[in-house]
Protein backbone atom coordinates (compact mmCIF):
# COMPACT_ATOMS: atom_id res chain seq x y z
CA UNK A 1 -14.23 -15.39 -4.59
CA UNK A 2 -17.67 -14.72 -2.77
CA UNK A 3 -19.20 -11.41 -3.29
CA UNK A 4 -20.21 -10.79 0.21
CA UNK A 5 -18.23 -11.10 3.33
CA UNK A 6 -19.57 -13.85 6.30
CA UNK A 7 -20.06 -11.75 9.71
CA UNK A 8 -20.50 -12.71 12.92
CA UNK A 9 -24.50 -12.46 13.72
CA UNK A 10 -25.49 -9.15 14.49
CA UNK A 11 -22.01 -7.30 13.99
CA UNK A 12 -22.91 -5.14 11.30
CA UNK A 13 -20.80 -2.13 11.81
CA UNK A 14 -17.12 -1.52 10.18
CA UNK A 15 -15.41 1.46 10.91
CA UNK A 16 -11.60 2.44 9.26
CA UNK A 17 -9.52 4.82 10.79
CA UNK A 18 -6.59 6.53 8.84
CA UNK A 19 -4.84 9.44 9.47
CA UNK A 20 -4.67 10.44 5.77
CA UNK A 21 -0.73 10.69 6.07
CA UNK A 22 -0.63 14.35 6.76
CA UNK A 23 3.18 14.94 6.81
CA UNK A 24 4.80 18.66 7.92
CA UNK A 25 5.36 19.16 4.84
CA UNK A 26 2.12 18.48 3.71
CA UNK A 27 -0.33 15.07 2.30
CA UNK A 28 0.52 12.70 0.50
CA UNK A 29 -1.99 9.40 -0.82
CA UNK A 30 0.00 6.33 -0.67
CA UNK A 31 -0.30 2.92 -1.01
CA UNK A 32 -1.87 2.41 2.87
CA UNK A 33 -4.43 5.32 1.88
CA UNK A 34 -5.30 3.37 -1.31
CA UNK A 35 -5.99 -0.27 0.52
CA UNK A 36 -8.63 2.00 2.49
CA UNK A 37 -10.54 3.57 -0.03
CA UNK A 38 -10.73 0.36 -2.13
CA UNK A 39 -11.90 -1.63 0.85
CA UNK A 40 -14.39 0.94 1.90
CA UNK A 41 -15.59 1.18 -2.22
CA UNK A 42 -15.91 -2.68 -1.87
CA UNK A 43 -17.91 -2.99 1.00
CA UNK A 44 -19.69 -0.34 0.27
CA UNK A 45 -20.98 -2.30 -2.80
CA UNK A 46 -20.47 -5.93 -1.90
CA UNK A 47 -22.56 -5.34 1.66
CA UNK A 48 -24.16 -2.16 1.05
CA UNK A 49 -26.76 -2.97 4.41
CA UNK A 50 -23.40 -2.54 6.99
CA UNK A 51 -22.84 0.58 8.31
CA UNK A 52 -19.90 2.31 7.39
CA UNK A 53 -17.65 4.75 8.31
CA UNK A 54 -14.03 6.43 7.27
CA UNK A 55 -12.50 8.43 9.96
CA UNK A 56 -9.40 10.45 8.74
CA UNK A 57 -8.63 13.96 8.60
CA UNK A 58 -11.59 15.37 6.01
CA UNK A 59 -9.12 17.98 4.50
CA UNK A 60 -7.12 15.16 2.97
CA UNK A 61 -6.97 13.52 -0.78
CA UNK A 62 -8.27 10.41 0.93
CA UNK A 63 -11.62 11.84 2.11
CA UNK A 64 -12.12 13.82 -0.79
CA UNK A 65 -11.26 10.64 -3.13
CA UNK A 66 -14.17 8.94 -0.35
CA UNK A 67 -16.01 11.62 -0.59
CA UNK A 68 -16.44 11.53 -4.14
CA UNK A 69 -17.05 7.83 -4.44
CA UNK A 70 -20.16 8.33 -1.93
CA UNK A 71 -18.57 7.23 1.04
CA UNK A 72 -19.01 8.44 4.71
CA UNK A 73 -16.52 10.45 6.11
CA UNK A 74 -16.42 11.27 9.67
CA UNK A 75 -13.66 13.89 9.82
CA UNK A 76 -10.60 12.73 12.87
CA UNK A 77 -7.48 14.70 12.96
CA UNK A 78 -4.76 12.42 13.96
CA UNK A 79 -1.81 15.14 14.97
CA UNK A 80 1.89 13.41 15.08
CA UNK A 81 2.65 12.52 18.83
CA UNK A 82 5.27 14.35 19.59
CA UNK A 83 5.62 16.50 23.25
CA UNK A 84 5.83 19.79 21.15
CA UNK A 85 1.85 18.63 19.85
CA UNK A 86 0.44 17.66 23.09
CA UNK A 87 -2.20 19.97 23.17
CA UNK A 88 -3.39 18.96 19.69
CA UNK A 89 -2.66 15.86 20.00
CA UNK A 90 -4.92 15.59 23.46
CA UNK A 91 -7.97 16.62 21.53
CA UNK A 92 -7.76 14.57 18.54
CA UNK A 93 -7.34 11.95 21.32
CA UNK A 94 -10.38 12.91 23.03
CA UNK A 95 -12.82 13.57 19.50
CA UNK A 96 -11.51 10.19 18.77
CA UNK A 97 -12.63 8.81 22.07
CA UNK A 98 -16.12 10.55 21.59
CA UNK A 99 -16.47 9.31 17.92
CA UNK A 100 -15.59 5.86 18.85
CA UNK A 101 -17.99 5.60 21.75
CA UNK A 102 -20.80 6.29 19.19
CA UNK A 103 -20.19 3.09 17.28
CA UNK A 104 -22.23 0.08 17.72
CA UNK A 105 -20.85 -1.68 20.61
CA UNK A 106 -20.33 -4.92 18.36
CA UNK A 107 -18.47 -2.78 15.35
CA UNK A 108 -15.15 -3.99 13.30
CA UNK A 109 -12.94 -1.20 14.44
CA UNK A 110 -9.89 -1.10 11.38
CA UNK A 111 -6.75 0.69 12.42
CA UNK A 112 -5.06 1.47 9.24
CA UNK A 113 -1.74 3.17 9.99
CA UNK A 114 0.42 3.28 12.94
CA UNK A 115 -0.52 6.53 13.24
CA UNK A 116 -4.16 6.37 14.16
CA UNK A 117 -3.07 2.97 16.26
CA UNK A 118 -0.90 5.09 18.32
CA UNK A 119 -4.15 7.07 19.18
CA UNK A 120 -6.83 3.85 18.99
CA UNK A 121 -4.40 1.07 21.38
CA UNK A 122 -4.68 3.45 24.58
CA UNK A 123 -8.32 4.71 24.42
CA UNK A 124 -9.22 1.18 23.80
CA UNK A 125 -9.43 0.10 27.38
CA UNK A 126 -11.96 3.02 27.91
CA UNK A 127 -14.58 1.70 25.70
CA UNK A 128 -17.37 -0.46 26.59
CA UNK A 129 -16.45 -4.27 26.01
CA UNK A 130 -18.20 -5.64 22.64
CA UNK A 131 -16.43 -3.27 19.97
CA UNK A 132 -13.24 -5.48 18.07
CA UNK A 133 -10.30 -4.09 17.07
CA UNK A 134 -7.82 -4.80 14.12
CA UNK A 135 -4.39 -3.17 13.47
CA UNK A 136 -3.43 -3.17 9.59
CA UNK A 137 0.30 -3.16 9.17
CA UNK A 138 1.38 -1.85 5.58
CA UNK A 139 4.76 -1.40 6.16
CA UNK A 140 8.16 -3.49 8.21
CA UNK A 141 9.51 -0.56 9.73
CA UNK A 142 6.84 -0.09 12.69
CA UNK A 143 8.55 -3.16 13.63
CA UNK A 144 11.53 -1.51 15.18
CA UNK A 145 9.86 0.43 17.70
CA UNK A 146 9.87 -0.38 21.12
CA UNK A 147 6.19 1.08 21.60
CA UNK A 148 4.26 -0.77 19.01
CA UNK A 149 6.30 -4.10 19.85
CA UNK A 150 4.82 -3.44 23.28
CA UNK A 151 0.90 -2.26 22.45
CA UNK A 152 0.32 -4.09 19.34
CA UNK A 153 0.07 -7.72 21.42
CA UNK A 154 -1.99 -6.59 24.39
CA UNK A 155 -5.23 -5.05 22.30
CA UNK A 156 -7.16 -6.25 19.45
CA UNK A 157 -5.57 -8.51 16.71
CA UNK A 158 -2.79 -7.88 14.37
CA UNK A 159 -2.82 -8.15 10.53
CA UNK A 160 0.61 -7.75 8.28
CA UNK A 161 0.20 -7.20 4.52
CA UNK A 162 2.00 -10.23 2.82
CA UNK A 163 4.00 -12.96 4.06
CA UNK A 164 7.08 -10.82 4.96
CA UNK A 165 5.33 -8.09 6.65
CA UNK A 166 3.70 -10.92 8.86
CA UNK A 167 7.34 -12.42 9.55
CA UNK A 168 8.42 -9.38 10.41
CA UNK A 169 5.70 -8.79 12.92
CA UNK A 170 5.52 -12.73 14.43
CA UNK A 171 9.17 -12.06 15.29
CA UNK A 172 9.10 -8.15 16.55
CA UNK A 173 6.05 -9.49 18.84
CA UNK A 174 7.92 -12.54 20.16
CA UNK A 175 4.81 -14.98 19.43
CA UNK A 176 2.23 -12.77 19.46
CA UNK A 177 -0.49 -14.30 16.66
CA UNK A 178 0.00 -12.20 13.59
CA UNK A 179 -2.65 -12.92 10.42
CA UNK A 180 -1.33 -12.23 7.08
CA UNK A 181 -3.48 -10.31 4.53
CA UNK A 182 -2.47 -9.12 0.93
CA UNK A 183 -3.06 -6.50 -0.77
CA UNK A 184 -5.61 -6.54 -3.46
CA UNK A 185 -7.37 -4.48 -6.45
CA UNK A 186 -10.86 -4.13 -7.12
CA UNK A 187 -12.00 -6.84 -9.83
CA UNK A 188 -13.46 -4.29 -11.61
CA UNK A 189 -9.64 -2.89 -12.09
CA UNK A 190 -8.50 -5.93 -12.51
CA UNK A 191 -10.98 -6.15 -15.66
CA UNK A 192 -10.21 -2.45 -16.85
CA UNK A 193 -6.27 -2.84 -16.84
CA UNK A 194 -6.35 -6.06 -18.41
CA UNK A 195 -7.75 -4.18 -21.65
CA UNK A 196 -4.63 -2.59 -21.80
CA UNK A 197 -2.11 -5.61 -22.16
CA UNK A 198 0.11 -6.14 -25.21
CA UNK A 199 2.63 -8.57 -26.47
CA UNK A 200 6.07 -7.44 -24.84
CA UNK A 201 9.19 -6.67 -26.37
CA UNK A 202 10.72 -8.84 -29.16
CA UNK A 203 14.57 -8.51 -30.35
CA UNK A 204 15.35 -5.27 -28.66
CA UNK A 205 16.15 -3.68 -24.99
CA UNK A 206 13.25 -3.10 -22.84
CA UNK A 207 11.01 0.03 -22.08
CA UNK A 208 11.72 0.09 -18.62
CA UNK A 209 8.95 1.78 -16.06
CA UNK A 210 8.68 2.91 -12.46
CA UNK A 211 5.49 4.21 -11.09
CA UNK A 212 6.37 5.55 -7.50
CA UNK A 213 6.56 8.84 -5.40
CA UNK A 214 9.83 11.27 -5.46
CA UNK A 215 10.39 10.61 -1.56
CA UNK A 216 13.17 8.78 0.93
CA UNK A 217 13.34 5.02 0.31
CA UNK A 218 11.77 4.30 -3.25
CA UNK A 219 14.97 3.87 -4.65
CA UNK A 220 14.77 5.89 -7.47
CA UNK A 221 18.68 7.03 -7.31
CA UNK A 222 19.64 3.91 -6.59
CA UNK A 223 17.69 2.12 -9.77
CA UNK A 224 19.72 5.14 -12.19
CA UNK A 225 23.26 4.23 -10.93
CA UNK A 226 22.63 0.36 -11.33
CA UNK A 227 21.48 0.82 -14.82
CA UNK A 228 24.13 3.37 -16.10
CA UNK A 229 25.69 0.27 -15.12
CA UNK A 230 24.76 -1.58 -17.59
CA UNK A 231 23.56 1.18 -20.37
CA UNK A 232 22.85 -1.75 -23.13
CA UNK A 233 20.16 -3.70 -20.88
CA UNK A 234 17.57 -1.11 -21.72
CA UNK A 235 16.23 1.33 -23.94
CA UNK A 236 14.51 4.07 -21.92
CA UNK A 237 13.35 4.67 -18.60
CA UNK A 238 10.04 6.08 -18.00
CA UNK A 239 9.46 6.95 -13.99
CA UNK A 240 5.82 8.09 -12.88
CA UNK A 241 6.06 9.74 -9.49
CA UNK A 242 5.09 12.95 -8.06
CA UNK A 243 7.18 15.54 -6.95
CA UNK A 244 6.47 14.75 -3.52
CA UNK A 245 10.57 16.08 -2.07
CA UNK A 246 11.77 18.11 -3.59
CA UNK A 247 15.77 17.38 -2.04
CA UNK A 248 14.66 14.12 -3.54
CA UNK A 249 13.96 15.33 -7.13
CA UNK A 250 17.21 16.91 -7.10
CA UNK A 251 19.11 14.03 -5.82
CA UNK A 252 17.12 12.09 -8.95
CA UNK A 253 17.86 14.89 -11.67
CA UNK A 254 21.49 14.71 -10.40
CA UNK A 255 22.07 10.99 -11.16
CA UNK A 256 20.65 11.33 -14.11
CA UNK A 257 23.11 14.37 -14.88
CA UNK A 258 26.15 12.43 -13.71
CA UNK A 259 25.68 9.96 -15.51
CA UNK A 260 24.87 11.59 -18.94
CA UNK A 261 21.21 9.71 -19.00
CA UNK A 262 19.59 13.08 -20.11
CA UNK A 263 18.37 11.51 -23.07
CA UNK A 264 17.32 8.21 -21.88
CA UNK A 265 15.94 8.88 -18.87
CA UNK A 266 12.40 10.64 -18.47
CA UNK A 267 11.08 12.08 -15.11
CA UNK A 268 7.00 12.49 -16.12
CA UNK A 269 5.97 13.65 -12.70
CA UNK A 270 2.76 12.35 -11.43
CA UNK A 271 0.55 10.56 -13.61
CA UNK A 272 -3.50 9.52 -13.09
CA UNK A 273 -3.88 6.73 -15.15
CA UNK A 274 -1.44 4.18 -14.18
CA UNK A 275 -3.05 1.66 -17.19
CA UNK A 276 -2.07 3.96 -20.11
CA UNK A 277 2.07 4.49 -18.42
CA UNK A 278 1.76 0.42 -17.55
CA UNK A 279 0.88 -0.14 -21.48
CA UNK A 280 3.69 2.12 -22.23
CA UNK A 281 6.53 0.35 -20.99
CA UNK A 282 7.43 -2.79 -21.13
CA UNK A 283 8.60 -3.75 -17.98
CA UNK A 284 7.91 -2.04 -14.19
CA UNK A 285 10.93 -1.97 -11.81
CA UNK A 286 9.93 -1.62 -8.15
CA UNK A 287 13.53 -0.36 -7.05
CA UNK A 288 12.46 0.51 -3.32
CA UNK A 289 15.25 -0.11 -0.41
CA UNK A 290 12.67 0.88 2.01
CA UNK A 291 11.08 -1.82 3.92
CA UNK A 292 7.54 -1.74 2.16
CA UNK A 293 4.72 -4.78 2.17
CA UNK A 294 3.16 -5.09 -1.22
CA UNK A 295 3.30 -2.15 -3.20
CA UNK A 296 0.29 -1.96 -4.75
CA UNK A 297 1.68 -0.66 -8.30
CA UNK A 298 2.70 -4.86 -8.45
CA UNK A 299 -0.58 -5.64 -9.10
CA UNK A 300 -1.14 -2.70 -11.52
CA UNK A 301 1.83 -4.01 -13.58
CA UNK A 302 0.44 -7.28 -13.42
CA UNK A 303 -3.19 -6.80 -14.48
CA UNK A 304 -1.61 -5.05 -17.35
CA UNK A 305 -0.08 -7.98 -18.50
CA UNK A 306 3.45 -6.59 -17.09
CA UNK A 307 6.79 -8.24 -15.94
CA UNK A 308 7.61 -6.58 -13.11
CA UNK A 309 11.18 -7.05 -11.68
CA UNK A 310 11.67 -5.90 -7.31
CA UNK A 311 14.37 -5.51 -5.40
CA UNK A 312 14.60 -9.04 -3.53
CA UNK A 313 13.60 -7.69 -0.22
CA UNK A 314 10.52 -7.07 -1.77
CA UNK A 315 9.42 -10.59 -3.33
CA UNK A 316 7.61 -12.27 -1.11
CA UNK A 317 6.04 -16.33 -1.38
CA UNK A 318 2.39 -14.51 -2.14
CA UNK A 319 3.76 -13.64 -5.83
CA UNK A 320 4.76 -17.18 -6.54
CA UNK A 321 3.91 -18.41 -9.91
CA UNK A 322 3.52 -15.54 -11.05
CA UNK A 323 5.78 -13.33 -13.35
CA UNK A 324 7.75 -10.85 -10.60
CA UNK A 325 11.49 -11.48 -10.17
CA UNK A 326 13.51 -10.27 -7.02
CA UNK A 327 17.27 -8.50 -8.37
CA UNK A 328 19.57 -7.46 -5.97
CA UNK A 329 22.33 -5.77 -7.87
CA UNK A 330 22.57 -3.69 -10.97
CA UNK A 331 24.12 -6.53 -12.60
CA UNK A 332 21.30 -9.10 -11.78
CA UNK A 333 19.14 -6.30 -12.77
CA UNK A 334 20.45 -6.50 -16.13
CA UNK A 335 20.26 -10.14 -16.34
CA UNK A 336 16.62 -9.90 -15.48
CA UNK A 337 15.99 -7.34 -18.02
CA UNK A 338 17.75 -9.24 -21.00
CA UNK A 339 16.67 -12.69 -20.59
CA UNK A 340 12.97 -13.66 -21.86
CA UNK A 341 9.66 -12.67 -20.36
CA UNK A 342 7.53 -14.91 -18.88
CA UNK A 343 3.93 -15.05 -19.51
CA UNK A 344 1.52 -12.82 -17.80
CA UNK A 345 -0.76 -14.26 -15.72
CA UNK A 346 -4.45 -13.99 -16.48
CA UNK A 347 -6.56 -11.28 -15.19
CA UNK A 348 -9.02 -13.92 -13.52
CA UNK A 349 -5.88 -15.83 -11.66
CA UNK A 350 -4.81 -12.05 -9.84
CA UNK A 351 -8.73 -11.63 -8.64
CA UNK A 352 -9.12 -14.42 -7.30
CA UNK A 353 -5.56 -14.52 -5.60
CA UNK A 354 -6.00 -10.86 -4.84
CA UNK A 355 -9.67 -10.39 -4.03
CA UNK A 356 -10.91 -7.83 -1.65
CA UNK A 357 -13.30 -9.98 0.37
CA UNK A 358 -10.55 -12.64 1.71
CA UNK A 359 -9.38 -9.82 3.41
CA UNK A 360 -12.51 -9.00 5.38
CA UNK A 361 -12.77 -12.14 6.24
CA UNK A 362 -9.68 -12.50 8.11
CA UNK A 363 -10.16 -9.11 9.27
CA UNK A 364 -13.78 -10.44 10.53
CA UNK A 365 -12.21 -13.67 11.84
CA UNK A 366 -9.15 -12.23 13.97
CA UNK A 367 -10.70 -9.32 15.35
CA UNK A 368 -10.81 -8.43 18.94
């Protein structure tokens, strides 16, 4: 893949909105926050003459994490909509309107959540013509409402993360055009997790893995009943994910006590290096029944030289060829888990496949 990104003439500027995902109940970095710190890091190095800026609330993990990596942060509350916020959420709307009207009248304007696009769509009309807008959509469920199937064809262009995101969003916007980006890591973590890889398992169950977040939707419950299922498919289970709900780390702990799994099952909380848990097990599970894109942990697993087995809903036509398996019942799940692995694929195939700059340039090409 090229190492720099081909702009328009003279449209230097990119600027990324994100609203951090500050929840009532507090923050929380996902996978959405991740894709924009990695694509800020990357353009910050692969085009290091382009302005750029990060707007997003600068008392979250993702402007410290930006912040730390030498990044600009321009600090943009983005206050949930809601009648009992209107007064906050008038002034972030008029901040963002002043902070926007300071950018070059040619910049790539990146709208990262629904969030901030729910604040970006309306004030678009009262900025000077020139400026190009781009709504990234991470997730399916944005889909279903009635207000972003209305605003999301009339301004700027619309980009879905993998192929089903994008069918999701061609039908939801009856016809609108809708470009389809992946996700991606940085090649330098492509080259730093593939140090990790070993040979899999031989002649016993599998060390099975999930690297997630204890919240609504990821399927962790869900993943425990199906294999208590099936208790000889698998050895242990190892799950990575903060203790993000805590209703939802008590639903967890209480499969696990139902079905006697004490000993099997392992709840390790949040961990920082997702290479040295990937190494550790030897397959990843992405059990999600949510309606999410392309978690980015797939990749992880894969640069590590990882099977990874997803809930069908999941598996999309991007990961063809390549060793991730949709299941859609425990006992598919344990099919998947006792028949043979496939090879992993090489660490040069997933950068190339997964690079960083094919998605600025279709973010560069659609924009409007």
């Amino acid at each position: 893949m090229p190492s720099t990104v081909e702009f328009p003439a003279g449209r230097d500027s990119v600027w990324l909105l994100d609203d951090g995902l500050v929840k009532a109940g507090g923050q929380i970095f996902g996978g959405g926050q991740a894709f924009a710190l990695r694509l800020c890091r990357w353009l910050s190095t692969a085009e290091p003459a382009r302005e750029l800026r990060l707007l997003c609330d600068g008392r979250t993990e993702l402007a410290r994490r930006a912040r730390a990596a030498g990044l600009t942060v321009v600090d943009a509350s983005f206050p949930e909509p809601v009648a009992r916020g209107a007064v906050p959420a008038v002034r972030a709307a008029l901040r963002l309107r002043a902070l926007l009207a300071q950018s070059p009248p040619d910049a790539l304007v990146v709208a990262n959540s629904a969030r901030v696009q729910a604040y970006a769509i309306p004030l678009w009309p009262t900025l000077r013509a020139g400026r190009r807008l781009v709504s990234v959509m991470h997730e399916r469920d944005s889909a279903r409402r009635p207000v972003v199937r209305l605003s999301l064809p009339r301004i700027g262009a619309v980009a879905a993360v993998g192929d089903s995101a994008a069918a999701t969003y061609r039908e939801a916007l009856k016809g609108a055009p809708v470009d389809k980006i992946t996700n991606f890591l940085l090649p330098e973590e492509f080259e730093r997790m593939a140090q990790h890889r070993r040979a899999g398992p031989v002649g016993r169950p599998p060390m099975v893995g999930v690297l997630s977040r204890m919240c609504a939707g990821k399927g962790i419950p869900e993943l425990i009943d199906e294999l208590a299922e099936r208790p000889l498919s698998w050895q242990r289970l190892l799950v990575a994910a903060a203790f993000q709900d805590a209703d939802y780390v008590e639903l967890v702990r209480e499969r696990v006590r139902v079905h006697g799994l004490g000993d099997r099952i392992e709840l390790l909380g949040e961990v920082t290096a997702a290479e040295e848990f990937l190494a550790a097990v030897d397959v990843l599970v992405v059990p999600s029944v949510a309606r999410e894109a392309q978690p980015t942990v797939i990749l992880e697993a894969l640069a590590c030289g990882r099977p990874v087995l997803v809930r069908s809903h999941i598996w999309t036509a991007d990961y063809e060829g390549l060793p991730v398996t949709g299941y859609a019942n425990g006992e598919e799940l344990a099919r998947r888990l006792s028949a043979p692995w496939p090879a992993p694929a090489s660490a040069d195939e997933l950068s190339t496949r997964f690079h960083p700059a094919s998605v600025v340039q279709t973010l560069a090409r659609i924009a409007r």
